[in-house]
C-alpha atoms as a PDB file:
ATOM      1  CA  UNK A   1      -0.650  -6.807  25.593  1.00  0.00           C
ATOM      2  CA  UNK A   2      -4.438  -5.945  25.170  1.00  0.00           C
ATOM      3  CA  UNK A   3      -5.892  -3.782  27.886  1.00  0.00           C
ATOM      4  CA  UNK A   4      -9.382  -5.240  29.110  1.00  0.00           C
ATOM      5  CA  UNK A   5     -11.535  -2.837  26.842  1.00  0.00           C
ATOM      6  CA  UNK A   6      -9.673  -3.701  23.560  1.00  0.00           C
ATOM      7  CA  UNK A   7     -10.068  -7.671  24.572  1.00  0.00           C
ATOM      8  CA  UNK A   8     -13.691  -7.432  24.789  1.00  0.00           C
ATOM      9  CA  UNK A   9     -14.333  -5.474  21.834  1.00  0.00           C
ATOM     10  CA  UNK A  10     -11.778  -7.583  19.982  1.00  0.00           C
ATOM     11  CA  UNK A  11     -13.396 -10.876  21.276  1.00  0.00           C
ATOM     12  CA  UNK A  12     -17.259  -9.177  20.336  1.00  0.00           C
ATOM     13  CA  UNK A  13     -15.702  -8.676  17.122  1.00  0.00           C
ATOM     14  CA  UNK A  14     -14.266 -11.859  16.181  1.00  0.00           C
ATOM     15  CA  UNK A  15     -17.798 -13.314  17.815  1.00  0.00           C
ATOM     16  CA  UNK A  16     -19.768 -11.789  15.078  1.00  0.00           C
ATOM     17  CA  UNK A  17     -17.496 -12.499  11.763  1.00  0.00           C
ATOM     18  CA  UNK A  18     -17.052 -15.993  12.878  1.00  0.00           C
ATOM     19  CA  UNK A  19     -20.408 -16.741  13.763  1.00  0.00           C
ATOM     20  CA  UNK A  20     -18.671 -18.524  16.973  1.00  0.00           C
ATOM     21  CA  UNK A  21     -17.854 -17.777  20.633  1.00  0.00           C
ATOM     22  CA  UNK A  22     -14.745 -16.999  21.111  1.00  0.00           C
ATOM     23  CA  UNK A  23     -12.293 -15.930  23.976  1.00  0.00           C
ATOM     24  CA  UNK A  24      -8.636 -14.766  23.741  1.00  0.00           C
ATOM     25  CA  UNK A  25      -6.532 -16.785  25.545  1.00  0.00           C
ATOM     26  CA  UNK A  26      -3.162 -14.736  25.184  1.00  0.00           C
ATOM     27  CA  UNK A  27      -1.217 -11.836  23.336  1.00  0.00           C
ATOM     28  CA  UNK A  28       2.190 -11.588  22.321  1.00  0.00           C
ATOM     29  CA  UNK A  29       3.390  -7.862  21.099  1.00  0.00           C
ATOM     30  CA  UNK A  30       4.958  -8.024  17.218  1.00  0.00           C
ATOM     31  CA  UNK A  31       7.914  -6.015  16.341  1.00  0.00           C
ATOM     32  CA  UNK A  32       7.867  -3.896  12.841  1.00  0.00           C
ATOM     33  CA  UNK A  33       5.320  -1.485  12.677  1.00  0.00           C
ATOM     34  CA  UNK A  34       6.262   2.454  13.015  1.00  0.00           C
ATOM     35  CA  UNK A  35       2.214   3.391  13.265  1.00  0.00           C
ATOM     36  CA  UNK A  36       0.264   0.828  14.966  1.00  0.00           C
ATOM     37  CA  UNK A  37       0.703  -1.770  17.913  1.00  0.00           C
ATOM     38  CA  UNK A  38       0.755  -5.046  16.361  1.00  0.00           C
ATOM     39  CA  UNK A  39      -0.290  -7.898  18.785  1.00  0.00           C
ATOM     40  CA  UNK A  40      -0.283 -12.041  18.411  1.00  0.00           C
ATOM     41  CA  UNK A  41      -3.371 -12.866  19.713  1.00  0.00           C
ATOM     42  CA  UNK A  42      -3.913 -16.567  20.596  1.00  0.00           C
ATOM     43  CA  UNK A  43      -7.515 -17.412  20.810  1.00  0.00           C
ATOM     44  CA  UNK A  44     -10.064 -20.564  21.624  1.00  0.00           C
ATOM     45  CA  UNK A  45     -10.391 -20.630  17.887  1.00  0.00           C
ATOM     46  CA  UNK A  46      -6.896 -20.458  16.807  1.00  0.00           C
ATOM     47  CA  UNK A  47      -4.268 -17.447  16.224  1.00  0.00           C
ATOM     48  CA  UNK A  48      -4.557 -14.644  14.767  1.00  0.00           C
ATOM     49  CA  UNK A  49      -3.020 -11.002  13.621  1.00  0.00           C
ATOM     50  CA  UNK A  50      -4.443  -7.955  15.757  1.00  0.00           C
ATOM     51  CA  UNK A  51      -3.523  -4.388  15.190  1.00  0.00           C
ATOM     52  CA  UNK A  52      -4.453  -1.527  16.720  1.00  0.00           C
ATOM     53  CA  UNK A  53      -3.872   2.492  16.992  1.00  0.00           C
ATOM     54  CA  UNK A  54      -5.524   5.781  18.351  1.00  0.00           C
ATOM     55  CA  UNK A  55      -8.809   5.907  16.943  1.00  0.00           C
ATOM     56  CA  UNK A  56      -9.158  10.292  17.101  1.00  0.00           C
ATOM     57  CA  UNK A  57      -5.657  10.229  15.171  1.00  0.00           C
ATOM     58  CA  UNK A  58      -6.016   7.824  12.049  1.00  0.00           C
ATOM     59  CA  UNK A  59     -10.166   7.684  11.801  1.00  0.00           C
ATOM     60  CA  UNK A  60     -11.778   4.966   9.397  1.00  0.00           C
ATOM     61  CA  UNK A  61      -7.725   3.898   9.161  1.00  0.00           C
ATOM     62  CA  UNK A  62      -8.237  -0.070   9.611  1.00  0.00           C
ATOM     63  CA  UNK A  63     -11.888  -0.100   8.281  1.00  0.00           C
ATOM     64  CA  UNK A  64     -10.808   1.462   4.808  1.00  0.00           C
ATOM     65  CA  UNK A  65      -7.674  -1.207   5.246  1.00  0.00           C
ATOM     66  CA  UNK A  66     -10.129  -3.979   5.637  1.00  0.00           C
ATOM     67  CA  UNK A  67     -12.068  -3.011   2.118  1.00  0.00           C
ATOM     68  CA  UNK A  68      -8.785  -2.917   0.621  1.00  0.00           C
ATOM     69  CA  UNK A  69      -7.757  -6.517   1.653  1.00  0.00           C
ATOM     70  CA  UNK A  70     -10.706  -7.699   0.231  1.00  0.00           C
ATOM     71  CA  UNK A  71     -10.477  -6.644  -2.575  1.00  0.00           C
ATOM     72  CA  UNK A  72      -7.214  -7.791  -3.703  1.00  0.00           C
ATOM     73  CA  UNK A  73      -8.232 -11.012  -1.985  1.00  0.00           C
ATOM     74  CA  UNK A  74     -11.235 -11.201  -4.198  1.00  0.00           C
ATOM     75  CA  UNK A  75      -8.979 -11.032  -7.478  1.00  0.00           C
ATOM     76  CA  UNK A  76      -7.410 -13.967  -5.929  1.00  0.00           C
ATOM     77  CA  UNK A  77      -3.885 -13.824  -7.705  1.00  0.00           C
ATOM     78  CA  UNK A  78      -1.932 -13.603  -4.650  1.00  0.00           C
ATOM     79  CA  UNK A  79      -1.858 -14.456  -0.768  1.00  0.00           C
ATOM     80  CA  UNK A  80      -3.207 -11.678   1.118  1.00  0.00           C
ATOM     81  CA  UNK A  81      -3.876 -12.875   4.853  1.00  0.00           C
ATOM     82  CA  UNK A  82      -7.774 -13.099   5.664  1.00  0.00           C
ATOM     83  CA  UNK A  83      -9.259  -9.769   6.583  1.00  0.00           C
ATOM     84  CA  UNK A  84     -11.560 -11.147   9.915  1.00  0.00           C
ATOM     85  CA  UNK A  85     -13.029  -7.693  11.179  1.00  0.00           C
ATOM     86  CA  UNK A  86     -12.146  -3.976  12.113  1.00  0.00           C
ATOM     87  CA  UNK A  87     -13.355  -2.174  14.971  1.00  0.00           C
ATOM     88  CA  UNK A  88     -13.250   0.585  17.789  1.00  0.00           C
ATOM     89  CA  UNK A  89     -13.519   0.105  21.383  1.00  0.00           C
ATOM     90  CA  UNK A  90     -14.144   3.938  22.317  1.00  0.00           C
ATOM     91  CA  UNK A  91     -10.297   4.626  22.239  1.00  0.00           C
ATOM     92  CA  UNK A  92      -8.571   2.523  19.900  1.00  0.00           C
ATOM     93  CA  UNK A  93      -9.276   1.351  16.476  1.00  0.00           C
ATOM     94  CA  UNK A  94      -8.223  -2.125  15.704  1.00  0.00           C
ATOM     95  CA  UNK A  95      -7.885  -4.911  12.909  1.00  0.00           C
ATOM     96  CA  UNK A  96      -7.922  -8.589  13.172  1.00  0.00           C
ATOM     97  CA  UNK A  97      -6.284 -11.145  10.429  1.00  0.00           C
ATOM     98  CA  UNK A  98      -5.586 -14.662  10.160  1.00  0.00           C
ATOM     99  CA  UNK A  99      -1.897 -15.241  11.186  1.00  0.00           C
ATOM    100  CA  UNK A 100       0.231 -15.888   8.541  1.00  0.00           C
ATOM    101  CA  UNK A 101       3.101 -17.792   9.757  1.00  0.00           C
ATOM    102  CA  UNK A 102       6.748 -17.248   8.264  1.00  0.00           C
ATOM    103  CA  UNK A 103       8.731 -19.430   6.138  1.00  0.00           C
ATOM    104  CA  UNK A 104      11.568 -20.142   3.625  1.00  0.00           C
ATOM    105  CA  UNK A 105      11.923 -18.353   0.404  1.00  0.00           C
ATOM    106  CA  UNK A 106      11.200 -21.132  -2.601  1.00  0.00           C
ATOM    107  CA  UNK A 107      13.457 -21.226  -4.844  1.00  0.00           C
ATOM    108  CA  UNK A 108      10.907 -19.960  -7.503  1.00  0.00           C
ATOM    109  CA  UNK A 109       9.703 -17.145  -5.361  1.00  0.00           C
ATOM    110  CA  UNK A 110      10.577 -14.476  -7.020  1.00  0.00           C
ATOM    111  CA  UNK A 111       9.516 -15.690 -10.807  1.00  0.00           C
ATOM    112  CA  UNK A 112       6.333 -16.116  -9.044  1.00  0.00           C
ATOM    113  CA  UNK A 113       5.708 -13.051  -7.024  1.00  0.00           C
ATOM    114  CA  UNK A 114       6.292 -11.114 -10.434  1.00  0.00           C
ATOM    115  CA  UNK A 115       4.125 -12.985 -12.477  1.00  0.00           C
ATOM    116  CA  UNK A 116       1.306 -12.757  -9.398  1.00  0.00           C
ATOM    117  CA  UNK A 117       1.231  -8.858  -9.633  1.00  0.00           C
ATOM    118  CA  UNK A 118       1.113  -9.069 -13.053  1.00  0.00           C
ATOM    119  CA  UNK A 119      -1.467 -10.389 -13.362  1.00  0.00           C
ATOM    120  CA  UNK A 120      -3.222  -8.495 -10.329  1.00  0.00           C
ATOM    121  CA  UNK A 121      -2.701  -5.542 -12.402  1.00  0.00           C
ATOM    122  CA  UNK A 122      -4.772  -6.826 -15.158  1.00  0.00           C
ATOM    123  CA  UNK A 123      -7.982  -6.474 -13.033  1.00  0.00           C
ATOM    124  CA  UNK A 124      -9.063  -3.195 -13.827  1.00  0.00           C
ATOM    125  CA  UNK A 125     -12.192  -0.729 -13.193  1.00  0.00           C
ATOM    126  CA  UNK A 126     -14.067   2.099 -15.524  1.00  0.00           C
ATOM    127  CA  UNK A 127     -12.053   4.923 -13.563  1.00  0.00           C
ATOM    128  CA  UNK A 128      -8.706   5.979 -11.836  1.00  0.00           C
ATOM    129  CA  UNK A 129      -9.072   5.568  -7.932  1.00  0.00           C
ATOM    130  CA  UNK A 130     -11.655   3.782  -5.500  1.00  0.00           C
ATOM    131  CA  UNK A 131     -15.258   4.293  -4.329  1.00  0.00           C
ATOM    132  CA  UNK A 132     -13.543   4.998  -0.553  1.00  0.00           C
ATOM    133  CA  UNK A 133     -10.217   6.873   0.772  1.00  0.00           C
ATOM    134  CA  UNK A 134      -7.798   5.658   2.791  1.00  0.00           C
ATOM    135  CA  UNK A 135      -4.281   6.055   3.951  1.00  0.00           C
ATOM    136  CA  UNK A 136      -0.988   5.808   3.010  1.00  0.00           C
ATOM    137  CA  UNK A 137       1.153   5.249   6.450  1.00  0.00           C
ATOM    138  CA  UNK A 138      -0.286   7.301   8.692  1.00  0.00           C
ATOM    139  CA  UNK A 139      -1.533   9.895   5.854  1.00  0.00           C
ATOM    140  CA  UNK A 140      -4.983  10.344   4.334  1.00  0.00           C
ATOM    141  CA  UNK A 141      -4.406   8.938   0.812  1.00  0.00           C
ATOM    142  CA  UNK A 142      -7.800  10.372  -1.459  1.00  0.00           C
ATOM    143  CA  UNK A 143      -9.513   8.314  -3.871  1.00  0.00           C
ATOM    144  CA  UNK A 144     -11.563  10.447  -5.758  1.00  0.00           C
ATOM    145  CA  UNK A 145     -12.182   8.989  -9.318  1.00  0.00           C
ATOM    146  CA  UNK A 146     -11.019  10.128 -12.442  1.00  0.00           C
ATOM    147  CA  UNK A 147     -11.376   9.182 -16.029  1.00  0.00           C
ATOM    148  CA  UNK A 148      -7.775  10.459 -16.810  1.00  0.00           C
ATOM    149  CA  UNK A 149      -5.000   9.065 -14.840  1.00  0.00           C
ATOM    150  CA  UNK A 150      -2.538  11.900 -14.880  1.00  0.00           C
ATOM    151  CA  UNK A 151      -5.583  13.871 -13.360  1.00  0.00           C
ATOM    152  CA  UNK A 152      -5.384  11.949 -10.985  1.00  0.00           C
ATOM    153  CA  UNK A 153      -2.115  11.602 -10.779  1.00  0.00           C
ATOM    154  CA  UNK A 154      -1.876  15.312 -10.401  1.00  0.00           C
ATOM    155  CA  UNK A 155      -5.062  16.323  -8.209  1.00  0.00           C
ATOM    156  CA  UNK A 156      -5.338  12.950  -5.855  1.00  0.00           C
ATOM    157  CA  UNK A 157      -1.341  12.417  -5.665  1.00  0.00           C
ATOM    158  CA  UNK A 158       1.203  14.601  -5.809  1.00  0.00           C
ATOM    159  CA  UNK A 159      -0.804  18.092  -4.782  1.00  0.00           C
ATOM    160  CA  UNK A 160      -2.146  17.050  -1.496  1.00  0.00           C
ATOM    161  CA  UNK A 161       1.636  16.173  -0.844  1.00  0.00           C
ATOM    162  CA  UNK A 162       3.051  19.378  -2.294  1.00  0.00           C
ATOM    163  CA  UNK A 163       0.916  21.445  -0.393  1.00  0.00           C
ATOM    164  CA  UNK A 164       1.510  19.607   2.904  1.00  0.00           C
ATOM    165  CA  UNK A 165       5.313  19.688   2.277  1.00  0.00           C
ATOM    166  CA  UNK A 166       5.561  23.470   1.958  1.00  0.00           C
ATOM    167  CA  UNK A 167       8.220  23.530  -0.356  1.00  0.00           C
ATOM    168  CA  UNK A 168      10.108  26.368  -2.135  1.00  0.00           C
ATOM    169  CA  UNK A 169       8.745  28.743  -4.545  1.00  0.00           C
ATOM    170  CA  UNK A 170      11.185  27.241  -7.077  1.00  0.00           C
ATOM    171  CA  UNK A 171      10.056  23.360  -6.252  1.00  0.00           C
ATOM    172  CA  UNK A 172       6.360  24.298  -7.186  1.00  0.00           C
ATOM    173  CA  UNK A 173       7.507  26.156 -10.469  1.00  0.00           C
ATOM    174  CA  UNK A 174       9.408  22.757 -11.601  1.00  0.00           C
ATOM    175  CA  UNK A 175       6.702  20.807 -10.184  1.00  0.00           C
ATOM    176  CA  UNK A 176       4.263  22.914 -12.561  1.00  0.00           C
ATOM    177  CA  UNK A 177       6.609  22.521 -15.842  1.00  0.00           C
ATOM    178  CA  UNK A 178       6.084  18.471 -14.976  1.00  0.00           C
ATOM    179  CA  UNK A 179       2.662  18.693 -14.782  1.00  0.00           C
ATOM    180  CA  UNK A 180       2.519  20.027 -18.218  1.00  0.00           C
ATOM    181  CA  UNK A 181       4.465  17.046 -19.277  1.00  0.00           C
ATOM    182  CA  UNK A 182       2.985  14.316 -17.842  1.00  0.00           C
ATOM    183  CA  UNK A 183       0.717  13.581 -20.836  1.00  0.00           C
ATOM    184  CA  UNK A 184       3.751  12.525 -22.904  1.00  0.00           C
ATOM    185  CA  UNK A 185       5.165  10.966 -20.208  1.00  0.00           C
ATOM    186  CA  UNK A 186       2.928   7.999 -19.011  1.00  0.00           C
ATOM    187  CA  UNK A 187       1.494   5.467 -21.923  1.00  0.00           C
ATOM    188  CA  UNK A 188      -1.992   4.904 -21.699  1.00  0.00           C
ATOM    189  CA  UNK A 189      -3.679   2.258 -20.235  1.00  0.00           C
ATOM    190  CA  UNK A 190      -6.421   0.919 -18.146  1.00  0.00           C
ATOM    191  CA  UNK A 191      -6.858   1.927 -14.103  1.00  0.00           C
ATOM    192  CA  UNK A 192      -5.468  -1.943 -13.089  1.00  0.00           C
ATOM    193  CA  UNK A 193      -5.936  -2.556  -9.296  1.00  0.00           C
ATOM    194  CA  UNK A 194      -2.454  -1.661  -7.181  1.00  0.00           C
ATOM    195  CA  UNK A 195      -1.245  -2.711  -3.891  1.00  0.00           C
ATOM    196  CA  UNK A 196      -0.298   0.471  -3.445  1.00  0.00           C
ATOM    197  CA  UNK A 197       2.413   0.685  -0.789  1.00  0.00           C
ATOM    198  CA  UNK A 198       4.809  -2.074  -2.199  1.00  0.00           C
ATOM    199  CA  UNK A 199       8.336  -1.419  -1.148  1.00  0.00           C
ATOM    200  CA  UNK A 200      10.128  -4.250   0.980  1.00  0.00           C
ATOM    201  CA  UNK A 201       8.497  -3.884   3.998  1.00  0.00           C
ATOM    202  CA  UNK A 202       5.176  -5.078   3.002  1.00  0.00           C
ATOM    203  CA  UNK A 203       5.655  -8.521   1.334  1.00  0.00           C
ATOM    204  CA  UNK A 204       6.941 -11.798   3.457  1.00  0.00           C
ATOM    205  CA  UNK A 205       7.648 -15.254   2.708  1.00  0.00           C
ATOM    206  CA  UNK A 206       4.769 -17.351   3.823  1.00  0.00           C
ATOM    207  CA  UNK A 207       4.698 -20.953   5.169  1.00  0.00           C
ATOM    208  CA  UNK A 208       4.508 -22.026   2.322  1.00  0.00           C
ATOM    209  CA  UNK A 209       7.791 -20.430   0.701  1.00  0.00           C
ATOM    210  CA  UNK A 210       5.249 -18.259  -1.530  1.00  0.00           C
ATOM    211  CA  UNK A 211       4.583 -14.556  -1.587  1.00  0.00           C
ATOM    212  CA  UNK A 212       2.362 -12.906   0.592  1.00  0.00           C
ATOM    213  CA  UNK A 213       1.477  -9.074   0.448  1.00  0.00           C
ATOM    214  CA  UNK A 214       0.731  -6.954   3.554  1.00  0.00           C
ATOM    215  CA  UNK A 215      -0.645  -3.310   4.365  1.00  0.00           C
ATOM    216  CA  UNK A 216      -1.699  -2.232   1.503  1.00  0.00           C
ATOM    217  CA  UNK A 217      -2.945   1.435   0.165  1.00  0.00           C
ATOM    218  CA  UNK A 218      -5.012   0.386  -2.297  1.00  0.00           C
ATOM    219  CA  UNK A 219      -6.746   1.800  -5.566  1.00  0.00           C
ATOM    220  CA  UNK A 220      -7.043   1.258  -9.284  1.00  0.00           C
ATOM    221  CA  UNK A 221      -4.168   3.102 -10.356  1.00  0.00           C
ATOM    222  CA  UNK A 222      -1.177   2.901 -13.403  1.00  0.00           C
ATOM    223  CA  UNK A 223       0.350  -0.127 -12.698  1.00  0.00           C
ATOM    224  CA  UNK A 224       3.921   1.427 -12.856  1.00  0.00           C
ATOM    225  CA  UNK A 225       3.333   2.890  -9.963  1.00  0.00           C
ATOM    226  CA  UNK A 226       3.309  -0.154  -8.107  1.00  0.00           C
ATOM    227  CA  UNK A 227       6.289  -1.231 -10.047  1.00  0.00           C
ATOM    228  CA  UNK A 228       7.853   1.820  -9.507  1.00  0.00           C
ATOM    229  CA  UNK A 229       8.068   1.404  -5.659  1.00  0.00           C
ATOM    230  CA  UNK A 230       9.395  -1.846  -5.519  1.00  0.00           C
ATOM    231  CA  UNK A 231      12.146   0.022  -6.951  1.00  0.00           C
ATOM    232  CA  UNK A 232      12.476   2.923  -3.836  1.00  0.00           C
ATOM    233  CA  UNK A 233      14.679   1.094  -1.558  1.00  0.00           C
ATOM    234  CA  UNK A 234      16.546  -0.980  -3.418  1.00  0.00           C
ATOM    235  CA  UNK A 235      14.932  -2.923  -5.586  1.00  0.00           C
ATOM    236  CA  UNK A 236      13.328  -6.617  -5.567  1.00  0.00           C
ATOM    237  CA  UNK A 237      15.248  -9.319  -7.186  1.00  0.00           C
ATOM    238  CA  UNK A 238      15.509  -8.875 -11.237  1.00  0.00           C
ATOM    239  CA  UNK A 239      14.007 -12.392 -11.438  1.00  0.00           C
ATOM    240  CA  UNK A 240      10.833 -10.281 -10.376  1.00  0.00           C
ATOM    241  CA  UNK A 241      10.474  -7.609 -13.203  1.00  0.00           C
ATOM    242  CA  UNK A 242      11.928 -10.222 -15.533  1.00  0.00           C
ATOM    243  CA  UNK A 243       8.729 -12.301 -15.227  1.00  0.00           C
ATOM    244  CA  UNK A 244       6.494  -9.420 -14.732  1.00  0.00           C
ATOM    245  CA  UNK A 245       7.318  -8.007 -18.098  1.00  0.00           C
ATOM    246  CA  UNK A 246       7.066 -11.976 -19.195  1.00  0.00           C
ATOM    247  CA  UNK A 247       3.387 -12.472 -18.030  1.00  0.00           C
ATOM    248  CA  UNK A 248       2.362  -8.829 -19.268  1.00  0.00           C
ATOM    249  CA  UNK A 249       5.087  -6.546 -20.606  1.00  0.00           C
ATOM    250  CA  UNK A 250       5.543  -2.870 -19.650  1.00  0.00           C
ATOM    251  CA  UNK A 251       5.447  -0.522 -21.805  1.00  0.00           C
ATOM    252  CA  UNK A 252       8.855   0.777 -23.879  1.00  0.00           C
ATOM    253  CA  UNK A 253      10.944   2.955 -21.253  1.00  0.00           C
ATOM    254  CA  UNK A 254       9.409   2.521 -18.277  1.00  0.00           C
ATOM    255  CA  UNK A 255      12.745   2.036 -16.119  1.00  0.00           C
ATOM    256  CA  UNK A 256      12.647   5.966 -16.676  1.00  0.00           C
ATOM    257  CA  UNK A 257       9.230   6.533 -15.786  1.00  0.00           C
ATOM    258  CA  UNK A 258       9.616   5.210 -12.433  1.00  0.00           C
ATOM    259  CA  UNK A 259      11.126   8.077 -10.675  1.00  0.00           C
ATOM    260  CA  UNK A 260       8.162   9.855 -11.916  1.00  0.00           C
ATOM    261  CA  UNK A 261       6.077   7.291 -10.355  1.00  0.00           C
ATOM    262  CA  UNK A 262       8.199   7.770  -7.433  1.00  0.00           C
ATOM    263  CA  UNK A 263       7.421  11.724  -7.057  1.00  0.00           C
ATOM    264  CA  UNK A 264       4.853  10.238  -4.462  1.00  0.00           C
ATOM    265  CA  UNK A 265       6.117   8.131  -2.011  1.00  0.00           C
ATOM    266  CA  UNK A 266       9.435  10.308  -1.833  1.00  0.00           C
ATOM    267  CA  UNK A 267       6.926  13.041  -1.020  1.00  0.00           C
ATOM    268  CA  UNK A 268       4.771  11.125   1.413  1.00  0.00           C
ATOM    269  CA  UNK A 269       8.679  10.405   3.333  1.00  0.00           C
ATOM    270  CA  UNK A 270       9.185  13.972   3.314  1.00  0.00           C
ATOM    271  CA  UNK A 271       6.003  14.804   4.975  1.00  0.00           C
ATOM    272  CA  UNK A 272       6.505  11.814   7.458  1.00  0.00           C
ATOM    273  CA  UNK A 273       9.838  11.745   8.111  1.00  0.00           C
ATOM    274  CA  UNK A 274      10.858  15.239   7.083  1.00  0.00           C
ATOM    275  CA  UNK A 275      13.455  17.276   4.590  1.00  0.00           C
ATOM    276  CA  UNK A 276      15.569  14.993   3.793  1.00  0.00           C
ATOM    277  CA  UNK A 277      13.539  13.354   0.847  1.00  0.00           C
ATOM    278  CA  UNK A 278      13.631  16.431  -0.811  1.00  0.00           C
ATOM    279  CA  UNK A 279      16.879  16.475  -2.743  1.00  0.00           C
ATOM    280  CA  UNK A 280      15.395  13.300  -4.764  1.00  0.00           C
ATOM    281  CA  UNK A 281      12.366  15.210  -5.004  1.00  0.00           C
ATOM    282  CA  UNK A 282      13.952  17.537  -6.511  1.00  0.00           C
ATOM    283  CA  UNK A 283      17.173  15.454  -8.637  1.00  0.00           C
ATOM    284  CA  UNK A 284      14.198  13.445 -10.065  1.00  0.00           C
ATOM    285  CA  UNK A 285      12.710  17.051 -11.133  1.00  0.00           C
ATOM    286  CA  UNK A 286      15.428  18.404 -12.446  1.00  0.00           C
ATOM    287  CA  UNK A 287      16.508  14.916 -14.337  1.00  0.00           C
ATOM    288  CA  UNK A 288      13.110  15.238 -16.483  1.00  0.00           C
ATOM    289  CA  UNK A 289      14.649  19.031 -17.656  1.00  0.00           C
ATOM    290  CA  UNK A 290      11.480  20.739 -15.978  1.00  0.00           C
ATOM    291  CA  UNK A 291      13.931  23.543 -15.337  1.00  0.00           C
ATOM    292  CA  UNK A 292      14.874  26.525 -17.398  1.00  0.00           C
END
């Protein structure tokens, strides 16, 4: 439920994007989410998706997710759910979607949702990250541009998360022999524009039986690293990469890369959710012989 203040700044908010008065009628509490309180809110203009979290502990969270939505709404290859407005009420930070309503895989859904982020991917920028920051679950994710992806890679990715993690003196040596590697290791392309956050969790089946991609992390980024952590728990159906490498083909070897790829969400669990991400951390490491 909304308390009073959140209501009225939520109301003011949707007022102003919509251009319409508007009161909310109800709120329904959402299961799912591990960082913010995610509310049904049924309003004199229809429903919609609120969530909402402590503004002092994730600042700027929902108005750098807001950007980010629009953006990969504005390449316009997949359903992303309607970004309405973000905003504080002195306390807690909130964001307000359309309401995407739930539905029944299609049969084609997954030849689809591959071919989708494909071609996503193929919208690209001049550099390697994004003009803002933002966040990657409940951690500040930087942004700072780069010509050279495993610069990025290096200085934007995996370092913050090293250096937050604390680990061993003989982690950061093997984490140093990869660095030197990394050159060989990725193929070079273009920044394309990522999701950035896809595992399982963040895609649903709309109404309409078609995909629809949630809370993203976004940036212009190598594209396997999107791939890459579709892979972390699990995998997505093989019709998926099968018609992803159809519509624009990866590069040769890239089922190996994507461990590499994976170096930073494993590290942004261990710093979450604590040590016990750390022996893939460091079995990926030791896989790419960065020891001895």
């Amino acid at each position: 439920m909304l308390s009073g203040k959140l209501k009225e700044s939520a109301e003011k908010g949707l007022a102003e994007s919509l251009n319409k008065p508007v009161s909310i009628i109800s709120s329904s509490s959402i299961s799912g989410g591990c960082i913010n309180h995610a509310v049904k809110i049924k309003t004199t203009l229809g429903e919609y998706f609120l969530k909402h979290n402590n503004a002092s502990l994730y600042p700027h969270m929902f108005s750098a997710e807001e950007k980010g939505l629009r953006l990969l709404r504005d390449a316009d290859e997949i359903f992303i759910p309607m970004p309405i407005c973000s905003g504080e009420d002195g306390t807690d930070s909130f964001l307000i979607l359309d309401f995407v309503q739930a539905g029944i895989q299609k049969k084609d859904f997954w030849e689809a949702f591959g071919i989708s982020l494909a071609r996503l991917h193929q919208h690209t920028a001049d550099k390697f990250g994004l003009d803002h920051n933002n966040y990657i679950g409940s951690l500040p994710q930087s942004n700072k541009q780069n010509l050279s992806w495993v610069d990025f890679f290096i200085c934007e990715r995996l370092e913050p998360q090293i250096k937050k993690a604390k680990l061993g003196k003989g982690m950061h040596e093997k984490f140093t022999r990869l660095f030197g590697l990394l050159p060989n290791i990725f193929p070079k392309e273009p920044p394309a524009l990522l999701h950035g956050d896809l595992w399982n969790g963040n895609y649903m089946v709309g109404e309409d039986g078609k995909p629809v991609i949630i809370d993203p992390a976004v940036y212009y980024g190598h594209r396997e690293m999107d791939v890459g952590m579709t892979m972390l728990f699990g995998g997505f159906d093989k019709m998926f990469y099968d018609s992803y490498n159809q519509e624009c083909p990866l590069e040769q070897g890239w089922e190996s890369r994507l461990d590499i790829c994976n170096l930073y969400p494993l590290l942004v669990h261990v710093n979450l959710f604590g040590g016990g991400y750390i022996g893939q951390v460091n079995s990926i490491l030791d896989r790419f012989a960065v020891v001895g």
